[in-house]
C-alpha atoms as a PDB file:
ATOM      1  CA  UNK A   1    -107.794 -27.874  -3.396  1.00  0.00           C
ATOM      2  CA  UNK A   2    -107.716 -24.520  -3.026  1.00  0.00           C
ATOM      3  CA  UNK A   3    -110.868 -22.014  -2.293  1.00  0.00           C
ATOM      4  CA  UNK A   4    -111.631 -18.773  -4.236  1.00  0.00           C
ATOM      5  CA  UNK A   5    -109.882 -16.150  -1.908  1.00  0.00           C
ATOM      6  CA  UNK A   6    -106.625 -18.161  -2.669  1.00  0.00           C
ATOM      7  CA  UNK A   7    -106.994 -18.685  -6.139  1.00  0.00           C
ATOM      8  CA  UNK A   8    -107.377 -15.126  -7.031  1.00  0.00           C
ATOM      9  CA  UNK A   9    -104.962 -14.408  -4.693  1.00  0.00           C
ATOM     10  CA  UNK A  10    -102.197 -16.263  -6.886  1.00  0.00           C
ATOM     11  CA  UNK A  11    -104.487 -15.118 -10.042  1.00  0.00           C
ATOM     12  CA  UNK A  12    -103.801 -11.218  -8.928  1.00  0.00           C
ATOM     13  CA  UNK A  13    -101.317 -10.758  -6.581  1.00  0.00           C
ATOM     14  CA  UNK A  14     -99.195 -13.652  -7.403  1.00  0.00           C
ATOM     15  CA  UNK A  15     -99.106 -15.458  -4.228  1.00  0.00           C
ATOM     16  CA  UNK A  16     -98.772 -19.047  -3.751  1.00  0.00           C
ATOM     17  CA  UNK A  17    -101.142 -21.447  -2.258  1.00  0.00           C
ATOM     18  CA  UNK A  18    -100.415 -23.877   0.547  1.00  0.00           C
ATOM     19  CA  UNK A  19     -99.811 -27.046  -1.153  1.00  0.00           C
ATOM     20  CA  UNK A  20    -100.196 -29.357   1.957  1.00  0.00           C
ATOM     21  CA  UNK A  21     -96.375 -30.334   2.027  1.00  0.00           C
ATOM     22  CA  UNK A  22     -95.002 -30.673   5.053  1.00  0.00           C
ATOM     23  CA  UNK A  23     -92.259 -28.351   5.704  1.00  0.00           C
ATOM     24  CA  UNK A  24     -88.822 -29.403   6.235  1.00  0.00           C
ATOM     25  CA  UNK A  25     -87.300 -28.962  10.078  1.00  0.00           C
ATOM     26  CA  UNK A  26     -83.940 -27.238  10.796  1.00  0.00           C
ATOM     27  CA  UNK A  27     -83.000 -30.245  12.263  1.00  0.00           C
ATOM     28  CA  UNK A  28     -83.122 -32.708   9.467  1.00  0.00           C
ATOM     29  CA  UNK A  29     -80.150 -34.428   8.293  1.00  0.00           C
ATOM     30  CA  UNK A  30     -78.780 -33.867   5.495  1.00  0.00           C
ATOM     31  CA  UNK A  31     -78.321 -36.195   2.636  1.00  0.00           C
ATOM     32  CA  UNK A  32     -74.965 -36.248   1.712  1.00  0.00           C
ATOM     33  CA  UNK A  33     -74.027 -36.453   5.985  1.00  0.00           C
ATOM     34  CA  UNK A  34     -76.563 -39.251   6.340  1.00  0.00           C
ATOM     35  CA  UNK A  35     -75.073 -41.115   3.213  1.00  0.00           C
ATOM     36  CA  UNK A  36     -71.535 -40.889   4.804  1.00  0.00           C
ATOM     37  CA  UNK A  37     -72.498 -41.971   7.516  1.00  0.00           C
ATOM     38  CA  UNK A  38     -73.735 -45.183   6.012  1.00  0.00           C
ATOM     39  CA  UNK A  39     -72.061 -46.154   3.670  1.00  0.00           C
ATOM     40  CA  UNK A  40     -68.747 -44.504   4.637  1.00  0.00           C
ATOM     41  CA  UNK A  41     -68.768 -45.252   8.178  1.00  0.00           C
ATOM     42  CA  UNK A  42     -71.398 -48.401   8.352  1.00  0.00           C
ATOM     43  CA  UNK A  43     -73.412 -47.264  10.797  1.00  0.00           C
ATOM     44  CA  UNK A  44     -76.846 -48.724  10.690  1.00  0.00           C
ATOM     45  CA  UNK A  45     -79.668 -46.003   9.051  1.00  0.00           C
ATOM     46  CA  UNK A  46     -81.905 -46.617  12.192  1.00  0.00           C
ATOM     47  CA  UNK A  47     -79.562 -45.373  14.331  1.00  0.00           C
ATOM     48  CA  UNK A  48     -78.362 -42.754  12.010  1.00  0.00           C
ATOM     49  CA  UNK A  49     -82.286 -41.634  12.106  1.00  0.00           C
ATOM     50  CA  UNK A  50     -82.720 -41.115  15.667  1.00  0.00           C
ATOM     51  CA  UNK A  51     -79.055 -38.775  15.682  1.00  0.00           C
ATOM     52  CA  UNK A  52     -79.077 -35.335  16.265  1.00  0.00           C
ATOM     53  CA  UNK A  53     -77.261 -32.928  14.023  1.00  0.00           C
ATOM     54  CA  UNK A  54     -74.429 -32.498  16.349  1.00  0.00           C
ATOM     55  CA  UNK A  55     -73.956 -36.595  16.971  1.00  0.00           C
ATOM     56  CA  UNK A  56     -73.985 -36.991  13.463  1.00  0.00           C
ATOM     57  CA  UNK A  57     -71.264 -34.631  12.695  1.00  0.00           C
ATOM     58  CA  UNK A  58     -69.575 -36.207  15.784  1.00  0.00           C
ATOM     59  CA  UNK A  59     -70.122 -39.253  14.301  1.00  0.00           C
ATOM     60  CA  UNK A  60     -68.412 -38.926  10.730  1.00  0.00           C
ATOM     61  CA  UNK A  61     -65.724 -36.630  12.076  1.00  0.00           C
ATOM     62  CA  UNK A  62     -64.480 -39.420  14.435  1.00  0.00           C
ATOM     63  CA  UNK A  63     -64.742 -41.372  11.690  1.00  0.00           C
ATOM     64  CA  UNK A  64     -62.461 -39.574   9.445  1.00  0.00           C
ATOM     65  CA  UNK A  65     -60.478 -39.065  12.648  1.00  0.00           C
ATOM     66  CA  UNK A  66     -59.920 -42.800  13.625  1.00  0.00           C
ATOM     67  CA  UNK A  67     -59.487 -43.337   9.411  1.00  0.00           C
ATOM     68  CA  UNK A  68     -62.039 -46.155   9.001  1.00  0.00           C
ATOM     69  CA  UNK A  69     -61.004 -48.203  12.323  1.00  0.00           C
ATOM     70  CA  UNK A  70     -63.867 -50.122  12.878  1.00  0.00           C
ATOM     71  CA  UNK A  71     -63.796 -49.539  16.519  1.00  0.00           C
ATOM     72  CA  UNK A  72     -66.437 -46.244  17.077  1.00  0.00           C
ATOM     73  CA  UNK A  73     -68.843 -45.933  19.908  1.00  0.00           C
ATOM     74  CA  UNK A  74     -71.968 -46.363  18.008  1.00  0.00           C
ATOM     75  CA  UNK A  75     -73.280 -49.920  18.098  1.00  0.00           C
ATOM     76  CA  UNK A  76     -74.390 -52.225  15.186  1.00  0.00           C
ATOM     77  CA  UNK A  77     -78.124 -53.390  15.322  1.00  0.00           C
END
Protein backbone atom coordinates (compact mmCIF):
# COMPACT_ATOMS: atom_id res chain seq x y z
CA UNK A 1 0.00 0.00 0.00
CA UNK A 2 1.20 3.07 -0.71
CA UNK A 3 0.31 6.60 1.16
CA UNK A 4 -0.70 9.87 -0.61
CA UNK A 5 2.78 11.64 -0.83
CA UNK A 6 3.86 8.53 -2.92
CA UNK A 7 1.02 8.16 -5.00
CA UNK A 8 1.09 11.59 -6.36
CA UNK A 9 4.51 11.35 -6.48
CA UNK A 10 4.29 8.55 -9.31
CA UNK A 11 0.86 10.46 -10.38
CA UNK A 12 3.13 13.81 -11.11
CA UNK A 13 6.54 13.31 -11.19
CA UNK A 14 6.59 9.81 -12.35
CA UNK A 15 8.41 8.14 -9.66
CA UNK A 16 8.02 4.70 -8.55
CA UNK A 17 6.88 3.40 -5.29
CA UNK A 18 8.69 0.91 -3.10
CA UNK A 19 7.05 -2.27 -3.82
CA UNK A 20 8.38 -4.23 -0.73
CA UNK A 21 10.68 -6.59 -2.90
CA UNK A 22 13.63 -7.40 -1.55
CA UNK A 23 16.50 -6.30 -3.51
CA UNK A 24 18.86 -8.58 -5.08
CA UNK A 25 22.69 -8.72 -3.47
CA UNK A 26 25.86 -8.41 -5.62
CA UNK A 27 26.71 -11.53 -4.36
CA UNK A 28 24.01 -13.78 -5.58
CA UNK A 29 24.68 -16.52 -7.87
CA UNK A 30 23.75 -16.55 -10.89
CA UNK A 31 21.42 -18.91 -12.58
CA UNK A 32 22.96 -20.25 -15.40
CA UNK A 33 26.53 -20.76 -12.92
CA UNK A 34 24.38 -22.37 -10.25
CA UNK A 35 22.65 -24.69 -12.92
CA UNK A 36 26.16 -25.82 -14.15
CA UNK A 37 27.16 -26.42 -11.31
CA UNK A 38 24.43 -28.93 -10.68
CA UNK A 39 23.62 -30.49 -13.16
CA UNK A 40 26.92 -30.23 -15.08
CA UNK A 41 29.21 -30.88 -12.36
CA UNK A 42 26.77 -32.78 -9.66
CA UNK A 43 27.47 -30.93 -6.93
CA UNK A 44 24.75 -30.97 -4.37
CA UNK A 45 22.46 -27.39 -4.45
CA UNK A 46 23.04 -27.08 -0.60
CA UNK A 47 26.42 -26.80 -0.95
CA UNK A 48 26.27 -24.86 -4.10
CA UNK A 49 24.05 -22.33 -1.79
CA UNK A 50 26.42 -21.65 0.87
CA UNK A 51 29.46 -20.89 -2.14
CA UNK A 52 30.77 -17.70 -2.67
CA UNK A 53 31.02 -16.19 -6.10
CA UNK A 54 34.63 -16.85 -6.41
CA UNK A 55 34.30 -20.81 -5.15
CA UNK A 56 31.70 -21.20 -7.50
CA UNK A 57 33.57 -20.07 -10.47
CA UNK A 58 36.44 -22.14 -8.94
CA UNK A 59 34.23 -24.76 -8.79
CA UNK A 60 32.92 -25.14 -12.53
CA UNK A 61 36.24 -24.04 -13.95
CA UNK A 62 37.98 -27.07 -12.32
CA UNK A 63 35.36 -28.80 -13.55
CA UNK A 64 35.75 -28.03 -17.12
CA UNK A 65 39.45 -28.29 -16.28
CA UNK A 66 39.51 -31.94 -14.92
CA UNK A 67 36.68 -32.65 -18.04
CA UNK A 68 33.97 -34.28 -15.90
CA UNK A 69 36.45 -36.53 -13.65
CA UNK A 70 34.45 -37.21 -10.87
CA UNK A 71 37.22 -36.66 -8.49
CA UNK A 72 36.75 -32.60 -7.29
CA UNK A 73 37.25 -31.37 -3.81
CA UNK A 74 33.75 -30.59 -3.01
CA UNK A 75 32.00 -33.37 -1.11
CA UNK A 76 28.61 -35.10 -1.82
CA UNK A 77 25.94 -34.75 1.03
Amino acid sequence: MVGDDEFWACVEDGVIPARGAVPVSAATLPLALVWQLTHTAGIDEHIVAAMTKAQAVQAINDYWMSQGNESGSWPIL
